[in-house]
Protein backbone atom coordinates (compact mmCIF):
# COMPACT_ATOMS: atom_id res chain seq x y z
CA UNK A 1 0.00 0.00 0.00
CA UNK A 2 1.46 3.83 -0.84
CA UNK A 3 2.44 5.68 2.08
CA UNK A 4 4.60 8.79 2.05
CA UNK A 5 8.43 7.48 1.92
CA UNK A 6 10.19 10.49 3.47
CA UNK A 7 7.68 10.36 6.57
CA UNK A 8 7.78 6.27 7.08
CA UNK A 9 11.89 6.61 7.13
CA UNK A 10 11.44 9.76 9.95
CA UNK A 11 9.06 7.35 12.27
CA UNK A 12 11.95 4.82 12.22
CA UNK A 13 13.86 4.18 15.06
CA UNK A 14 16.95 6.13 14.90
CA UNK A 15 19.22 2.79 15.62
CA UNK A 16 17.42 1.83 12.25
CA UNK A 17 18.18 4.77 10.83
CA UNK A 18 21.74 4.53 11.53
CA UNK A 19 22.26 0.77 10.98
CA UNK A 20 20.70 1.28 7.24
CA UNK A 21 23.09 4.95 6.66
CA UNK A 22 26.13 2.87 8.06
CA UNK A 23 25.59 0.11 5.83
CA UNK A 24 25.42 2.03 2.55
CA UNK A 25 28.08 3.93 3.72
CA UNK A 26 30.70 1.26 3.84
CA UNK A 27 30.08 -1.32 0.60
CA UNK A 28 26.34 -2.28 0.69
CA UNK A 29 25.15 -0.79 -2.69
CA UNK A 30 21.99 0.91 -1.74
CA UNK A 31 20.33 -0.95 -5.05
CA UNK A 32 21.09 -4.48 -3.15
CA UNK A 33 18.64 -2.95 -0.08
CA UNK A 34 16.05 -1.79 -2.95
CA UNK A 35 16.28 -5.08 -4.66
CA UNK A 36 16.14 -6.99 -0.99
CA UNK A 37 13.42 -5.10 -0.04
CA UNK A 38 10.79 -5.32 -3.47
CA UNK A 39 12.14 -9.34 -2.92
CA UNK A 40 10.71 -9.11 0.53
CA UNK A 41 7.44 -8.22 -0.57
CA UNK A 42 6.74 -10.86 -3.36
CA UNK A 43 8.34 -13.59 -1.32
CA UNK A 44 6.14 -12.88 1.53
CA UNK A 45 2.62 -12.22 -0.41
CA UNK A 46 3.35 -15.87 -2.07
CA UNK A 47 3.59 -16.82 1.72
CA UNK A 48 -0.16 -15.91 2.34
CA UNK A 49 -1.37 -16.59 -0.12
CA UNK A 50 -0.49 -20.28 -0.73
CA UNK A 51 -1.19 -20.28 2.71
CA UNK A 52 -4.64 -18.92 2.10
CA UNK A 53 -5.45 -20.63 -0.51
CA UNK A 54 -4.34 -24.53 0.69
CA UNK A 55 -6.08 -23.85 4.49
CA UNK A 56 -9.10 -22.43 2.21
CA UNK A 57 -9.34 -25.94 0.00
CA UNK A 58 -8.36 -28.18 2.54
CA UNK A 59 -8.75 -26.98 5.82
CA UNK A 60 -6.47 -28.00 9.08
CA UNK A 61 -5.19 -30.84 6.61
CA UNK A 62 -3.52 -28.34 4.48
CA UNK A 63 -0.04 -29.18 5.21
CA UNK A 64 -0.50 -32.77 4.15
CA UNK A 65 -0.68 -31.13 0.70
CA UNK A 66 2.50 -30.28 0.69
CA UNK A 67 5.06 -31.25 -1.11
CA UNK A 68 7.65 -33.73 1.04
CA UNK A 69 9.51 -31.18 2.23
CA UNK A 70 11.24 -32.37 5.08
CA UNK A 71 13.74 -29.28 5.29
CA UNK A 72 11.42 -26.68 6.56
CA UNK A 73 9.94 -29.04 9.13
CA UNK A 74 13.34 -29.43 10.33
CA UNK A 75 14.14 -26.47 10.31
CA UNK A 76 11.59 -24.85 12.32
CA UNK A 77 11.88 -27.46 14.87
CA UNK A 78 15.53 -26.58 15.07
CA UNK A 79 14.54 -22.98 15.92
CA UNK A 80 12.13 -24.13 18.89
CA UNK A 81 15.59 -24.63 20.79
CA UNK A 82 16.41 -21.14 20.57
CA UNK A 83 13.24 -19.51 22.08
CA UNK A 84 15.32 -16.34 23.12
CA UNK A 85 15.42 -15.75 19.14
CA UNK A 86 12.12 -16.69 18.61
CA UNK A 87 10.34 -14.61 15.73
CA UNK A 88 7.09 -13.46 14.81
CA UNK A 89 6.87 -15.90 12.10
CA UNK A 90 7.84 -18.63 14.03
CA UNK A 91 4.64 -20.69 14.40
CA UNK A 92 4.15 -20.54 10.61
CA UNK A 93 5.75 -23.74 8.78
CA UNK A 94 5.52 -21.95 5.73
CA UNK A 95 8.22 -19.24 6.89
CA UNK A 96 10.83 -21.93 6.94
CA UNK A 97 9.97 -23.30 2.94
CA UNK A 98 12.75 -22.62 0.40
CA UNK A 99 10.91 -20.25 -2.60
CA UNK A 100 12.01 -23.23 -4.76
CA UNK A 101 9.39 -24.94 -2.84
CA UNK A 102 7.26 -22.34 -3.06
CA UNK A 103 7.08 -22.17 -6.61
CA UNK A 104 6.93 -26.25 -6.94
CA UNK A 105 3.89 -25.39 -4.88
CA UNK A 106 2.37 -23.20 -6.85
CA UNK A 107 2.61 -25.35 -10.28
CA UNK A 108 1.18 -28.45 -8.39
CA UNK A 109 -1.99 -26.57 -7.32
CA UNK A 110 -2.44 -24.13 -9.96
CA UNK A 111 -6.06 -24.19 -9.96
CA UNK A 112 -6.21 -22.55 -6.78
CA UNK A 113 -3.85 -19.51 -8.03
CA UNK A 114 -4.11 -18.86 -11.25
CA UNK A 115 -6.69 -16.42 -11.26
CA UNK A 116 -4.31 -14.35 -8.47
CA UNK A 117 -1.26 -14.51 -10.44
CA UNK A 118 -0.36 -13.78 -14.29
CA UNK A 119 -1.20 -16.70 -17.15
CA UNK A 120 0.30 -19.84 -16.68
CA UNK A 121 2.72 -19.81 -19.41
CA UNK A 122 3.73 -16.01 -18.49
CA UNK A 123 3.89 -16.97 -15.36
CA UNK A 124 6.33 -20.20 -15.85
CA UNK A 125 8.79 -17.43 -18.04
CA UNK A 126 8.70 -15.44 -14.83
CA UNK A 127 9.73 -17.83 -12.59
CA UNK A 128 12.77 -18.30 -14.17
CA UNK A 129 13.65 -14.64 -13.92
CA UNK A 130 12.39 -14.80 -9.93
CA UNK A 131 15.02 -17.52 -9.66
CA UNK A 132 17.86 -15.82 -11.03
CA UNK A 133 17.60 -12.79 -8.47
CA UNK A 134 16.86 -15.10 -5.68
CA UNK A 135 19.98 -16.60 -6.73
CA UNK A 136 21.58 -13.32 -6.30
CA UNK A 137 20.16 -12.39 -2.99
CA UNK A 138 20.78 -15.53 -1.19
CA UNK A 139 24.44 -15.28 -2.44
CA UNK A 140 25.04 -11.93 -1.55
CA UNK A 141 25.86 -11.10 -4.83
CA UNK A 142 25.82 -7.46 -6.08
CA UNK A 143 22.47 -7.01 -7.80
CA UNK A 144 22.25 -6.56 -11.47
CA UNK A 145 21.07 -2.98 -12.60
CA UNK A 146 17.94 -4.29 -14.15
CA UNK A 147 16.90 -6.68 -11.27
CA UNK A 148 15.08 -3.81 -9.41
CA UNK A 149 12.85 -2.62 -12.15
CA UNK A 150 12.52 -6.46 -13.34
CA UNK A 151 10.96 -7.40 -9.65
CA UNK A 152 8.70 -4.04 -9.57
CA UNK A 153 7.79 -4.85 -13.12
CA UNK A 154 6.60 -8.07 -11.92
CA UNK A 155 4.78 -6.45 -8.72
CA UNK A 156 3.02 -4.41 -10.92
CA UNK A 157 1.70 -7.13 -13.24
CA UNK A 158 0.53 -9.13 -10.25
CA UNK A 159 -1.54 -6.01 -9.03
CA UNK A 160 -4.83 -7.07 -10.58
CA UNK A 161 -4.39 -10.98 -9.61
CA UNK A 162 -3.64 -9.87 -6.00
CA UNK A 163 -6.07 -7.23 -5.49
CA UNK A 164 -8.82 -10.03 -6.48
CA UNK A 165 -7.24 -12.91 -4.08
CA UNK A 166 -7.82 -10.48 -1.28
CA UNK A 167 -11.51 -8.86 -2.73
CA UNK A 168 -12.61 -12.12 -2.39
CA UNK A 169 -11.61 -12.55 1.03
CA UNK A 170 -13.57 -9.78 2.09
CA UNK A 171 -16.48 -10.08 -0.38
CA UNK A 172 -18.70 -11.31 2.01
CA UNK A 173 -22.23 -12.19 2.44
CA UNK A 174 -23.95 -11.66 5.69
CA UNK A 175 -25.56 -15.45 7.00
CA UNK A 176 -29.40 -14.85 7.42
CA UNK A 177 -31.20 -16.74 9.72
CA UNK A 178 -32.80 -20.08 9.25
CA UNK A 179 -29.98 -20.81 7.13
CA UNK A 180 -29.45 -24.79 6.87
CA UNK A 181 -26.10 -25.05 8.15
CA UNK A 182 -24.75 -26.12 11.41
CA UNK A 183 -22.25 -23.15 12.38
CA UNK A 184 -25.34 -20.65 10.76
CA UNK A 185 -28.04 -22.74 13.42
CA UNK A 186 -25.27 -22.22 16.16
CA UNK A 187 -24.58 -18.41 15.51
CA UNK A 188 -27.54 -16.39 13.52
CA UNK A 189 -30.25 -18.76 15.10
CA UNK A 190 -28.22 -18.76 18.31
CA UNK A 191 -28.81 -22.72 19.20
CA UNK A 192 -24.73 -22.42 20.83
CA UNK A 193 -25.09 -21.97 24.19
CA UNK A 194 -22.60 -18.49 24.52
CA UNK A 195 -24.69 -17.13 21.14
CA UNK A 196 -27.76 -17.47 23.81
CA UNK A 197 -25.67 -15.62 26.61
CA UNK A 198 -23.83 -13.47 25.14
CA UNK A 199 -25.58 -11.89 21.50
CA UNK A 200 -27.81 -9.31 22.91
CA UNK A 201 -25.92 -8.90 26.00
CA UNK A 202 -23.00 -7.42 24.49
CA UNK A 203 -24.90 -5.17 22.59
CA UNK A 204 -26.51 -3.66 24.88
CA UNK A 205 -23.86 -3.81 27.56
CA UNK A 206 -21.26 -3.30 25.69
CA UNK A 207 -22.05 -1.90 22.54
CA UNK A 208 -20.75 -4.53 21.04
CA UNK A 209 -22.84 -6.18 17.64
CA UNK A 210 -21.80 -9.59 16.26
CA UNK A 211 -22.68 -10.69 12.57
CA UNK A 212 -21.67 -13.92 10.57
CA UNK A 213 -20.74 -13.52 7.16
CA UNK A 214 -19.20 -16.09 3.99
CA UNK A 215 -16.91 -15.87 1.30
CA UNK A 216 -15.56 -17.54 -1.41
CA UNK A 217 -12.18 -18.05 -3.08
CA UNK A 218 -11.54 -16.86 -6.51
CA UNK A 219 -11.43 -20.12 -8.11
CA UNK A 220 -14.73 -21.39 -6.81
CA UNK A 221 -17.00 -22.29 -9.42
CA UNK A 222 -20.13 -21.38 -8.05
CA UNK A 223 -21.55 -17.82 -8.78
CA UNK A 224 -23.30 -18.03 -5.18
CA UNK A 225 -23.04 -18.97 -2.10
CA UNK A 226 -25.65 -21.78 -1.23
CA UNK A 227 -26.32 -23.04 2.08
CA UNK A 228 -25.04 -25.68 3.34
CA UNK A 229 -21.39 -23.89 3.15
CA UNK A 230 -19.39 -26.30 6.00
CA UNK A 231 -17.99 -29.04 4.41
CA UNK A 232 -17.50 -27.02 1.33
CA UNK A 233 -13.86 -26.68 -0.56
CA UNK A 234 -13.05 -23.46 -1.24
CA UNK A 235 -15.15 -21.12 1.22
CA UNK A 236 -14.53 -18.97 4.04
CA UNK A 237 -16.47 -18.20 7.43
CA UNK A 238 -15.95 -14.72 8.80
CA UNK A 239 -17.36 -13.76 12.68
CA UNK A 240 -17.40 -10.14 12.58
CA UNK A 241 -17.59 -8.08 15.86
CA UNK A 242 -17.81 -3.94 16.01
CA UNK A 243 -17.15 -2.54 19.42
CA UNK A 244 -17.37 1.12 21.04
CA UNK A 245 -14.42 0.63 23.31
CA UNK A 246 -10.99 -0.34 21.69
CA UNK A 247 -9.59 -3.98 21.75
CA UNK A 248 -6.45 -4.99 22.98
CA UNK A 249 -5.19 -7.28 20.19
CA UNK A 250 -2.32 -7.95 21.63
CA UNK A 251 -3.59 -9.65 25.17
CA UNK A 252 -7.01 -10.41 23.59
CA UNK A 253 -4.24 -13.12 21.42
CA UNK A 254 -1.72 -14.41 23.73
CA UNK A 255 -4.87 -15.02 26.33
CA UNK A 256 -4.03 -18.73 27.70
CA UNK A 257 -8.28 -19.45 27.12
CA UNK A 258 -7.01 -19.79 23.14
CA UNK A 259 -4.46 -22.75 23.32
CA UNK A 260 -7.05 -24.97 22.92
CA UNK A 261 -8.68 -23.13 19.65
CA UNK A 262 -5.75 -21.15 17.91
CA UNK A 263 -5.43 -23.77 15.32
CA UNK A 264 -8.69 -23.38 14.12
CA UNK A 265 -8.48 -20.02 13.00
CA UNK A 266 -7.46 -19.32 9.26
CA UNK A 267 -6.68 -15.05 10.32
CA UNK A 268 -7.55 -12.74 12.54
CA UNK A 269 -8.05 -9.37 10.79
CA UNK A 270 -8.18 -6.30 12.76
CA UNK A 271 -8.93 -3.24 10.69
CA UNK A 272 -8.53 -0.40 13.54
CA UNK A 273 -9.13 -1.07 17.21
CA UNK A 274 -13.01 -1.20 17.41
CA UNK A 275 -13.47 -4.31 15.32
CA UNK A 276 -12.34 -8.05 14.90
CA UNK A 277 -12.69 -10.35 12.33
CA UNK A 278 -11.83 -14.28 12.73
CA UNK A 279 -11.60 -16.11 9.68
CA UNK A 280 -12.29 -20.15 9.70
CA UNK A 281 -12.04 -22.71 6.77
CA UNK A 282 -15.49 -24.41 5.45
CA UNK A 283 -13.65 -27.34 6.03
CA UNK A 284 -12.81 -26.87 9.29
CA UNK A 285 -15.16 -29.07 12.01
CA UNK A 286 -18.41 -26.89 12.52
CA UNK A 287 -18.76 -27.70 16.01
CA UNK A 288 -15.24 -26.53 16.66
CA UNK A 289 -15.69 -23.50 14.84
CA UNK A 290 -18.83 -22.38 16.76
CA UNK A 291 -17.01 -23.23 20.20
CA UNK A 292 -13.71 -20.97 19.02
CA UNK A 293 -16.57 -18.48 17.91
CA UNK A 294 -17.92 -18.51 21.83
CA UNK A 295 -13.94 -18.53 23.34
CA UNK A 296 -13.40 -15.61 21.03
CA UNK A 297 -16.91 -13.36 22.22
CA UNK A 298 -16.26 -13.62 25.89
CA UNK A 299 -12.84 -12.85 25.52
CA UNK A 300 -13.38 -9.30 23.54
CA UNK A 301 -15.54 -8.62 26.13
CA UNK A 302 -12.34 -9.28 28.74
CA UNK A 303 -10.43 -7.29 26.73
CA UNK A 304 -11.63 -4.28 25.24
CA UNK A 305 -10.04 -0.84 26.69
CA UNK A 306 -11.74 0.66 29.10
CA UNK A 307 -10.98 4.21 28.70
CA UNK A 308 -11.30 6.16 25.73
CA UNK A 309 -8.37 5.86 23.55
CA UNK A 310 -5.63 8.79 22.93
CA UNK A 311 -6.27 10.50 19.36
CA UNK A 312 -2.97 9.34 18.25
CA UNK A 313 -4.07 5.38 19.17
CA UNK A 314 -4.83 4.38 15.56
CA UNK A 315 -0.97 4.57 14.91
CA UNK A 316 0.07 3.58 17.40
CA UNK A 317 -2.31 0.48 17.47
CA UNK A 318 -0.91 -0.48 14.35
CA UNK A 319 2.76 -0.50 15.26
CA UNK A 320 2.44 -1.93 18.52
CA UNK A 321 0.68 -5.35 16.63
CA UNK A 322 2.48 -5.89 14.13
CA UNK A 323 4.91 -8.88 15.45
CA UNK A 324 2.44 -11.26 16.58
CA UNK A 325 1.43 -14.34 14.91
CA UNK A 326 1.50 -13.93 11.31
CA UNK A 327 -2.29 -15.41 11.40
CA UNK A 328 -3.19 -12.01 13.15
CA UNK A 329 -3.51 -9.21 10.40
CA UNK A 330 -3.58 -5.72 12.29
CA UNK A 331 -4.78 -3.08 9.35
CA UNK A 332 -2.86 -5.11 6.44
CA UNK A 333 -3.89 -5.79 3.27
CA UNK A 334 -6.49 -8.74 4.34
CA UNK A 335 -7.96 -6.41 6.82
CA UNK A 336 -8.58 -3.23 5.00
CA UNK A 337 -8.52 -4.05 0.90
CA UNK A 338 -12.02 -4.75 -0.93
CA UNK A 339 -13.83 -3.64 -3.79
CA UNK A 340 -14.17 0.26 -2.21
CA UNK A 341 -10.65 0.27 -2.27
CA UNK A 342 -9.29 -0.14 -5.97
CA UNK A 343 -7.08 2.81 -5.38
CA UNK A 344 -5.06 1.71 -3.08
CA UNK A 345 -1.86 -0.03 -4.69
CA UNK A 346 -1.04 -3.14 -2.66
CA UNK A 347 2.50 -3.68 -3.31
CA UNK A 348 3.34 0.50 -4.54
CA UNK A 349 5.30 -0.85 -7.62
């Protein structure tokens, strides 16, 4: 997304600052950090999106789709033993998968990407481009002068493909009542037990209004979205609550009550502090869905601010979430983009 260059490098941290002057000033060519950093941003939207797009066809069993990649399992088990260097990214397996992998991913479920990245034979002539400056990076080799207008060339043409991946994630239909489904009986016609307790409560308590909504991944055949929806490849529930008090994402996540539900959850989107979004798989096990649904209510009501928040909290907000669990999306692109937004550049190639 564009923001205002000169004014994102003055909110930096001055040892930032520093580090990234020092290093240009004694031998790392400045077009190596450009090239690193446009790298960063495709290699990482792959990420979530095969991430996405493999939870959204196959639910919790996702990762037995993968190729056998025994490196990145490995690997990440290898950095459990250094907890004291623990990353945000740790608890995503996908983090620690070479972008060979990545790729060989991509080809061996292209049905489920295509229509988010370029034509399949344009995109195979690509690849082979992306490969070469990986190359490069990973070798610490000096960059060649074309490789940074070559990756934002690429950016740009995935624009369209990526802007539609995430559309479709928040193209959502609001669950009416008397809808036959199981998690639509347990929610809209409030048959679950903390729907009973807790729906009109919290609104009138709390100010606080819940809704359940669906959605549906790009390559999903169907033109609508016809109850029943659990069970169903390729479509996403989304429990949407809009509060008058701020939430404290941060606590609200790393409560205990969610060890036993965390793995359920496909994201957590966050748009600004007064509203929540968790995301679930079709595929994932209704009941269990509907009883992370009822953790997730009483704990927003644990955790929502009680005093008014400072004008200056939206900013703050953002910065202060943004290295938790990659699963939680504080005001990124999952969180804010839809079909309102088409002039907002996702990647600002």
């Amino acid at each position: 997304m564009r923001k205002n260059g000169i004014k994102e490098w003055n909110r930096l941290p001055s040892d930032i600052q520093n580090s990234i002057s020092a290093s240009w000033r004694n031998d790392v060519p400045p077009l190596a950090s450009a090239v690193f950093a446009r790298w960063w941003q495709f290699e990482t939207w792959l990420r979530s999106l095969i991430y996405l797009e493999l939870r959204a066809a196959y639910g919790s069993n996702w990762t037995e789709r993968l190729p056998q990649l025994p490196n990145h399992e490995k690997r990440q088990q290898k950095d459990e033993e250094f907890q004291y260097m623990a990353t945000p990214d740790a608890q995503a397996l996908l983090a620690y998968t070479d972008v060979a992998d990545l790729l060989k991913i991509i080809d061996e479920q292209w049905s489920l990407f295509e229509k988010s990245l370029l034509p399949k034979e344009v995109w195979k002539g690509r690849v082979i481009e992306l490969r070469n400056i990986r190359n490069c990076i990973g070798h610490c080799r000096r960059p060649h002068s074309d490789d940074l207008s070559r990756l934002e060339q690429i950016l740009r043409d995935l624009e369209n493909g990526a802007f539609e991946a995430v559309a479709a994630f928040n193209r959502q239909s609001l669950v009416p009542k008397n809808w036959e489904d199981p998690l639509a009986k347990a929610w809209v016609d409030c048959q679950h037990e903390t729907a009973q307790r807790l729906i009109k409560h919290a609104q009138r308590q709390y100010h606080t209004t819940f809704q359940l909504k669906c959605s549906k991944r790009p390559w999903v055949q169907s033109t609508q979205i016809i109850p029943p929806v659990s069970g169903e490849k390729g479509y996403v529930w989304h429990a949407k609550w809009t509060m008058s008090r701020g939430l404290n994402l941060r606590d609200f996540w790393e409560d205990d009550a969610w060890d036993n539900f965390r793995d359920t959850i496909l994201l957590m989107c966050a748009a600004n502090p007064y509203s929540l979004e968790l995301s679930f798989s079709a595929l994932e096990d209704a009941v269990s869905v509907a009883d992370t649904i009822g953790t997730a209510f009483d704990l927003i009501i644990n955790h929502q601010i009680r005093n008014n928040l400072p004008q200056d909290a939206h900013e703050r907000w953002e910065e202060i979430n943004t290295d938790l669990d990659p699963r939680v999306q504080a005001h990124s692109i999952w969180s804010i983009i839809g079909d309102s937004t088409k002039s907002i550049s996702i990647f600002g190639a």
